[in-house]
C-alpha atoms as a PDB file:
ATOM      1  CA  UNK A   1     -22.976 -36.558  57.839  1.00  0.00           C
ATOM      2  CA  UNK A   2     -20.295 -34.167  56.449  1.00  0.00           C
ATOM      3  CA  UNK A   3     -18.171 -35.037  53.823  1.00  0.00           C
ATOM      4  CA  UNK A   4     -14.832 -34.143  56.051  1.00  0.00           C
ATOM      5  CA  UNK A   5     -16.470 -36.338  58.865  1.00  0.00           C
ATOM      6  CA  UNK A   6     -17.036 -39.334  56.784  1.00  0.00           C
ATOM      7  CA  UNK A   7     -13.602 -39.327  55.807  1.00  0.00           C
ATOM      8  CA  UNK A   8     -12.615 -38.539  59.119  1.00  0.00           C
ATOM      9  CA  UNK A   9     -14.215 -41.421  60.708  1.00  0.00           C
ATOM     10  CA  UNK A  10     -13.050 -43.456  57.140  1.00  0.00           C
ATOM     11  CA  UNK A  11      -9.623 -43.017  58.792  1.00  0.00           C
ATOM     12  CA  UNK A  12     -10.552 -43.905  61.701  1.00  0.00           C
ATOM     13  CA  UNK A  13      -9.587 -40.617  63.510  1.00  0.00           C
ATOM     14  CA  UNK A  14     -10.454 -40.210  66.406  1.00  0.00           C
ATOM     15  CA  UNK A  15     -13.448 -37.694  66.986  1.00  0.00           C
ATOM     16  CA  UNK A  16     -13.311 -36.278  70.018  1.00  0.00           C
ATOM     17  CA  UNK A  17     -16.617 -33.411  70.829  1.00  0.00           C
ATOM     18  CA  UNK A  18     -14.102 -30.837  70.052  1.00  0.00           C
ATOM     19  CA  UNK A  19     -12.776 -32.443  66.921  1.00  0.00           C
ATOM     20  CA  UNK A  20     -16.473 -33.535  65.882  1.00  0.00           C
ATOM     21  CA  UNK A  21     -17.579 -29.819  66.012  1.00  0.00           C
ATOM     22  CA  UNK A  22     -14.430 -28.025  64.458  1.00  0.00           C
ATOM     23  CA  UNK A  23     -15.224 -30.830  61.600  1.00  0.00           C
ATOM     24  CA  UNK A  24     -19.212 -29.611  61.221  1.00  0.00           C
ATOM     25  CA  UNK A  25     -18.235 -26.189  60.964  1.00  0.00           C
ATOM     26  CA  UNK A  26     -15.432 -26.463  58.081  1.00  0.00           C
ATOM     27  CA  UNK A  27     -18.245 -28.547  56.190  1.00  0.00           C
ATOM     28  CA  UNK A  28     -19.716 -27.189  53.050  1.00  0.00           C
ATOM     29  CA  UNK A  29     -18.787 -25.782  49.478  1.00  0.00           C
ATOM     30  CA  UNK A  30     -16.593 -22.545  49.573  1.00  0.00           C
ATOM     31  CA  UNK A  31     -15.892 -22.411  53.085  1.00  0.00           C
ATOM     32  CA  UNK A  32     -12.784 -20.992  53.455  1.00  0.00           C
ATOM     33  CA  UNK A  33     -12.666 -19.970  57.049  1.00  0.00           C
ATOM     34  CA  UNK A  34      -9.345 -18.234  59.057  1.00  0.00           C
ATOM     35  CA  UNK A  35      -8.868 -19.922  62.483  1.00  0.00           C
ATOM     36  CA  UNK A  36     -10.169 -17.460  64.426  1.00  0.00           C
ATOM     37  CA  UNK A  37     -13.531 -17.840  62.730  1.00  0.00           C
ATOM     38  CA  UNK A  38     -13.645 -21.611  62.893  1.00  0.00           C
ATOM     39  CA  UNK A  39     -13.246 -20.777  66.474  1.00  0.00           C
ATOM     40  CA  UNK A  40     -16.127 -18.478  67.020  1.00  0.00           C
ATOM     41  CA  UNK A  41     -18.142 -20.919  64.869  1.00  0.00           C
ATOM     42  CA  UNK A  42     -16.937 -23.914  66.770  1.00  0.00           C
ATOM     43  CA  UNK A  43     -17.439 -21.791  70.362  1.00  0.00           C
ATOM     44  CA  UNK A  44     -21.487 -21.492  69.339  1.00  0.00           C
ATOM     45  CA  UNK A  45     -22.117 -24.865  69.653  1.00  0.00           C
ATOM     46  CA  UNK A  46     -19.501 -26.075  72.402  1.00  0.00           C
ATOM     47  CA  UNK A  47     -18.750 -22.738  74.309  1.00  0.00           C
ATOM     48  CA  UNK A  48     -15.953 -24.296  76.062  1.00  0.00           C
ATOM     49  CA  UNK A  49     -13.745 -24.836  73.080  1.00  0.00           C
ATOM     50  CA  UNK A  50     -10.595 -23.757  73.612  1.00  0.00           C
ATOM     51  CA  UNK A  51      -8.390 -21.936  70.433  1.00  0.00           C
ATOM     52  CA  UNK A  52      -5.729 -24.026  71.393  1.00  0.00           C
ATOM     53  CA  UNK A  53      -8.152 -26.971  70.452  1.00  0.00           C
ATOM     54  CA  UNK A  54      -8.793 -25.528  67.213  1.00  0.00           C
ATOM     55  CA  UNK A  55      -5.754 -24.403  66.194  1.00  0.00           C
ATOM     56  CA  UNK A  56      -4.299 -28.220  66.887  1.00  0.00           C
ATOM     57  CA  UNK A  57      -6.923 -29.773  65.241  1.00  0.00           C
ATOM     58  CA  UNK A  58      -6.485 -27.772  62.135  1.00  0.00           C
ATOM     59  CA  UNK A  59      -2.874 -28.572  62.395  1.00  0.00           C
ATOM     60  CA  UNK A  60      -3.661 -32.187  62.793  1.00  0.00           C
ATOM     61  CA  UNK A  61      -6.056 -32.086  59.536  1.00  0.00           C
ATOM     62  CA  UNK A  62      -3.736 -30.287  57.131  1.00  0.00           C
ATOM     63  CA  UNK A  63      -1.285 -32.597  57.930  1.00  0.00           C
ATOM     64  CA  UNK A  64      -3.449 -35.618  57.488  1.00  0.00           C
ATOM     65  CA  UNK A  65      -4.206 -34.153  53.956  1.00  0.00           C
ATOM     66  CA  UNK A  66      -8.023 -33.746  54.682  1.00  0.00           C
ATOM     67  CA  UNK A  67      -8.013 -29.977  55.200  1.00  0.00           C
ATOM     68  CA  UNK A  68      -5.978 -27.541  52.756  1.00  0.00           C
ATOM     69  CA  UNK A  69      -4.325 -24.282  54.486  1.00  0.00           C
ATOM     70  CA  UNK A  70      -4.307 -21.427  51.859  1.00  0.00           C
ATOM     71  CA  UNK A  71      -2.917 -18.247  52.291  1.00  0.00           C
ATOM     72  CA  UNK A  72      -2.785 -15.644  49.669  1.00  0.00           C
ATOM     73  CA  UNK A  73      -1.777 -11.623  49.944  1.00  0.00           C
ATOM     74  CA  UNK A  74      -0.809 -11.932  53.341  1.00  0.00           C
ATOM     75  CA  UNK A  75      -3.761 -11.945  54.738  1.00  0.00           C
ATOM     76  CA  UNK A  76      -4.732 -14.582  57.276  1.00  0.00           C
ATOM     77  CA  UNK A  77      -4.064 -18.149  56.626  1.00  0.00           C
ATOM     78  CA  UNK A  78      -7.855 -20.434  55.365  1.00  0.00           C
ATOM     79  CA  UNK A  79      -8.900 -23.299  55.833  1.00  0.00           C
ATOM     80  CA  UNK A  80     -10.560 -25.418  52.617  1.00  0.00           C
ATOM     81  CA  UNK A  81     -12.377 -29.128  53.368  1.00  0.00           C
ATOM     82  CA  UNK A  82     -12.074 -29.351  49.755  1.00  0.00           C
ATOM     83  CA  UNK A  83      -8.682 -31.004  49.649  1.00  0.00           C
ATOM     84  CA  UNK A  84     -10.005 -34.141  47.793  1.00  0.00           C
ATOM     85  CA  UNK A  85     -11.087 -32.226  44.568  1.00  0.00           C
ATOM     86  CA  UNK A  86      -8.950 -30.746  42.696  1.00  0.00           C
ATOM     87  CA  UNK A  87      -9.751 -27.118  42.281  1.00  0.00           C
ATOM     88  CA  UNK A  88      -8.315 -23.587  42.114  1.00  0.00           C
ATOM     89  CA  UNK A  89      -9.415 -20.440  44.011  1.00  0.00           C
ATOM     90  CA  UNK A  90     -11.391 -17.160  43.451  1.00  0.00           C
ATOM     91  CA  UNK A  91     -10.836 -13.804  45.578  1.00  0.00           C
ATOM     92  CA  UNK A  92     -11.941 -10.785  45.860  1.00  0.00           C
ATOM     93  CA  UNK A  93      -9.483  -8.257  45.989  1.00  0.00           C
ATOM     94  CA  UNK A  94     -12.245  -5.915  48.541  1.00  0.00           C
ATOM     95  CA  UNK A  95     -13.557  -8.160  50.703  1.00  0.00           C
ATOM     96  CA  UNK A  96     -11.283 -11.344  50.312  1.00  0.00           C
ATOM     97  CA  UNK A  97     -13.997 -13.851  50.070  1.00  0.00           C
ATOM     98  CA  UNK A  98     -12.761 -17.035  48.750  1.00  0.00           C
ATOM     99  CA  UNK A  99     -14.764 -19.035  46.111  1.00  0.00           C
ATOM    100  CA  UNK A 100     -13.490 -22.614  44.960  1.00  0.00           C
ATOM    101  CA  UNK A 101     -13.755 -22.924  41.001  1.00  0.00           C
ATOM    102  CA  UNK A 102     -13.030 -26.100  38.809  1.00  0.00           C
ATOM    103  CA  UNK A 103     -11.400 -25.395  35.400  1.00  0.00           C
ATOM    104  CA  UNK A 104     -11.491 -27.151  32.887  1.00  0.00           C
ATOM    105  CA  UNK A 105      -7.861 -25.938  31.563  1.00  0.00           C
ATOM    106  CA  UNK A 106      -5.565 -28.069  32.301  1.00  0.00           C
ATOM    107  CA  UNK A 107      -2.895 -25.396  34.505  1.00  0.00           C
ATOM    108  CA  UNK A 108      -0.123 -27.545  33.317  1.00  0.00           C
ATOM    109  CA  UNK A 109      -0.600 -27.196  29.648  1.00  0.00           C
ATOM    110  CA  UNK A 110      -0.492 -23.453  30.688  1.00  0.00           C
ATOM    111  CA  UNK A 111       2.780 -23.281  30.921  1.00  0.00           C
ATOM    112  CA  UNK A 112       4.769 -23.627  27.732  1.00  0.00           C
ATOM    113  CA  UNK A 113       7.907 -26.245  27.184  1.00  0.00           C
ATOM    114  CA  UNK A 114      10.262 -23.009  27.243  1.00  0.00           C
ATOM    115  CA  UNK A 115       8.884 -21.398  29.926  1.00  0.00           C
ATOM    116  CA  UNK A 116       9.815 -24.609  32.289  1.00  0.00           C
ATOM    117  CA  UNK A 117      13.617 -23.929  32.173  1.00  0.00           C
ATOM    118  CA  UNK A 118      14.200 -27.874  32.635  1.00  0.00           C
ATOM    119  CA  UNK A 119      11.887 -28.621  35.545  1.00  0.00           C
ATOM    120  CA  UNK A 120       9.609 -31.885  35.899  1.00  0.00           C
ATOM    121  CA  UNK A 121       6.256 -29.648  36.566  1.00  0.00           C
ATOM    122  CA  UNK A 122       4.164 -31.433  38.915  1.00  0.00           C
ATOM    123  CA  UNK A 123       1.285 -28.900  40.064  1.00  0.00           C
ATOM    124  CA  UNK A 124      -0.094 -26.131  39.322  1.00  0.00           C
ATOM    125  CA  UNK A 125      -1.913 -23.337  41.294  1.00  0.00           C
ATOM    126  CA  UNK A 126      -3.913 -20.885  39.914  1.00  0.00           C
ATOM    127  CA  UNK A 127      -5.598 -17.947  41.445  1.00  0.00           C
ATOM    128  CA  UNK A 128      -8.081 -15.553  40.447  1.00  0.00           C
ATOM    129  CA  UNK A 129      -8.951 -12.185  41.549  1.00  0.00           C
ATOM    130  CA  UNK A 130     -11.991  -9.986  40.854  1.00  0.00           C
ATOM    131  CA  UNK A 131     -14.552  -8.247  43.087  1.00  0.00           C
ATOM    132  CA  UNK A 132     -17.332  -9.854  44.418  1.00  0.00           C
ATOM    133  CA  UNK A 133     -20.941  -8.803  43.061  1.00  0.00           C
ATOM    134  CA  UNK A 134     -21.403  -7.056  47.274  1.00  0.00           C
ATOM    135  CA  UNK A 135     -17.864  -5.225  46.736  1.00  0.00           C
ATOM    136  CA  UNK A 136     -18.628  -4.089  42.787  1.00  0.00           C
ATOM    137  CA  UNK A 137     -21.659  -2.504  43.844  1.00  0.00           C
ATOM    138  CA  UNK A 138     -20.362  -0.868  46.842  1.00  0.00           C
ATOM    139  CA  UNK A 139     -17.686   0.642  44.318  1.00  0.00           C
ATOM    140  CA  UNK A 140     -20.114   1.540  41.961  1.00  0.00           C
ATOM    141  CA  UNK A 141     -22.275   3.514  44.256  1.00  0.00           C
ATOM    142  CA  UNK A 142     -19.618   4.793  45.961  1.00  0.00           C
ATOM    143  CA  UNK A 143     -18.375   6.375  42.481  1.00  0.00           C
ATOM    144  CA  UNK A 144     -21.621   7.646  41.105  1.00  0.00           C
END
């Protein structure tokens, strides 16, 4: 059993066929997933999933705290199962794939006394961009 579904059921949430399958398809390690692919994921193995279904769901998960919505550059808004480990993203700037990475940095030592102008800082989030080894190469040969 997922990780997401464990917790899910930990809860006591109630896992309806549609819920169950949205839940199986945001499991795993760097899935970061827009919901239009969740729904073509989901659709594979329930083909009468509606997008209404998923879009609720993932509505009802980020604001249970189990699923993280991230949106960065305006691109489409992800979804990230990985809301119970702390953890920062990496993107590439190409292709926008999403990777999750653990620092060890603390992001709130980062951030110097006078740079704070007074606040209580709280949280941090830190994002990296790069290209991805697929979009590096694709540059490369495209240059030379």
């Amino acid at each position: 059993m997922s990780d997401l579904l464990q917790r899910l059921r930990d809860r006591g949430w109630r896992l309806t066929a549609q819920r169950r399958v949205i839940a199986e398809v945001l499991d795993g390690e760097h899935v970061h997933f827009t919901a239009d692919e969740v729904h073509a994921l989901a659709a594979e193995r329930l083909p009468e999933i509606s997008r209404a279904s998923v879009y609720n769901t993932l509505g009802e998960l980020v604001a249970l705290g189990e699923v993280l919505e991230v949106t960065t550059d305006g691109r489409a808004k992800r979804y990230d199962p990985n809301a119970h480990h702390p953890h920062q993203h990496l993107i590439c700037s190409g292709c926008g794939t999403m990777r999750d990475v653990r620092i060890t940095a603390d992001p709130l030592a980062a951030l110097p006394a006078g740079e704070r102008f007074g606040f209580a800082v709280s949280e941090a989030h830190v994002t990296y961009y790069g290209r991805c080894p697929d979009c590096a190469a694709a540059t490369a040969v495209a240059g030379g």
